[in-house]
Protein backbone atom coordinates (compact mmCIF):
# COMPACT_ATOMS: atom_id res chain seq x y z
CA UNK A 1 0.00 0.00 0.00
CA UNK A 2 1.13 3.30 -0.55
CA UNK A 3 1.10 6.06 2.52
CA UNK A 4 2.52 9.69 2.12
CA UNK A 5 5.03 10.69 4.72
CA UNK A 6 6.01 14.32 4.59
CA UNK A 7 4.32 14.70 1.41
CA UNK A 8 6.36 11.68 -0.33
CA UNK A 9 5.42 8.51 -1.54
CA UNK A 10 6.49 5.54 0.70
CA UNK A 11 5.52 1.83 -0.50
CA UNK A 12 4.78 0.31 3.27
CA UNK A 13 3.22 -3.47 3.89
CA UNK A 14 0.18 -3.92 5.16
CA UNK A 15 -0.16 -3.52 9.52
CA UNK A 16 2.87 -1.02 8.64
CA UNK A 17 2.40 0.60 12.24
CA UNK A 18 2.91 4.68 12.79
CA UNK A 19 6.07 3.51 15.18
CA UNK A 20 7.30 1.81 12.01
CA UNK A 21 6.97 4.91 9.94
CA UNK A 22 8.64 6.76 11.89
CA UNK A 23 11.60 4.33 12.25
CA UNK A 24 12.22 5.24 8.43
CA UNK A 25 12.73 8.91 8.92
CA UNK A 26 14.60 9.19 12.43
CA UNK A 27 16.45 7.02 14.93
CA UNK A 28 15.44 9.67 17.37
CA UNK A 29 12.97 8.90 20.30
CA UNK A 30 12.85 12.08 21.57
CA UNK A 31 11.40 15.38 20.11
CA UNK A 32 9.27 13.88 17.12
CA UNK A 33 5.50 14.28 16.96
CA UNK A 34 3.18 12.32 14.41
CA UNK A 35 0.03 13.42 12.91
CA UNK A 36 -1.79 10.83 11.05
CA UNK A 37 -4.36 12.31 8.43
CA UNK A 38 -4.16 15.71 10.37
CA UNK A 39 -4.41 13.83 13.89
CA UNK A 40 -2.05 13.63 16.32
CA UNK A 41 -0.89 10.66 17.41
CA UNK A 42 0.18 10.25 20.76
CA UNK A 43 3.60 8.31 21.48
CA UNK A 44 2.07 6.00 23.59
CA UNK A 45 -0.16 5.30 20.91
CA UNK A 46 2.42 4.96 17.78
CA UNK A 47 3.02 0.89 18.31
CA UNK A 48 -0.48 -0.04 18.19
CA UNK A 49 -1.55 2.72 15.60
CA UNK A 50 -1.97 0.84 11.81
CA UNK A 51 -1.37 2.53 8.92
CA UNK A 52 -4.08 2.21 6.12
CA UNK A 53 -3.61 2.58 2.03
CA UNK A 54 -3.36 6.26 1.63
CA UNK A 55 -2.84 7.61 4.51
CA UNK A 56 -1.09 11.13 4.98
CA UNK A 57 1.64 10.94 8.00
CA UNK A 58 3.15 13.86 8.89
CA UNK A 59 6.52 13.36 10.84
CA UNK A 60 8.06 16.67 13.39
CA UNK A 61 10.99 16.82 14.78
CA UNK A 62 12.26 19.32 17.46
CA UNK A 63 15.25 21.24 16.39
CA UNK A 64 17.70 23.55 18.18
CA UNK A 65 19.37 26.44 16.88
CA UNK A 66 20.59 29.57 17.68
């Protein structure tokens, strides 16, 4: 199935979870919020959350700067 994640096209398998989404894009476990179809997604919610054909994920991360 295809999901879009940060506006691109990813190929994922079916049961592809949010946590596993966000495993593509980042190694980091801290700072990164997920919207799923304009939803936030809690954290404690990203391992059990499935991913359907079409879906539009939306992956933040925190950044620091000066």
């Amino acid at each position: 199935m295809i999901v879009m994640i940060n506006g691109a096209a990813h190929e994922v398998t079916d049961g592809t979870t949010v946590a596993q989404a966000v495993s593509t894009l980042t190694a980091s476990t801290t700072g990164v919020a997920v919207a799923v179809n304009d939803e936030v997604v809690t954290r404690s919610a990203w391992e059990t959350t499935a991913l359907s054909d079409s879906d539009r994920v939306e992956v933040l991360t925190a950044v620091q700067g000066g």
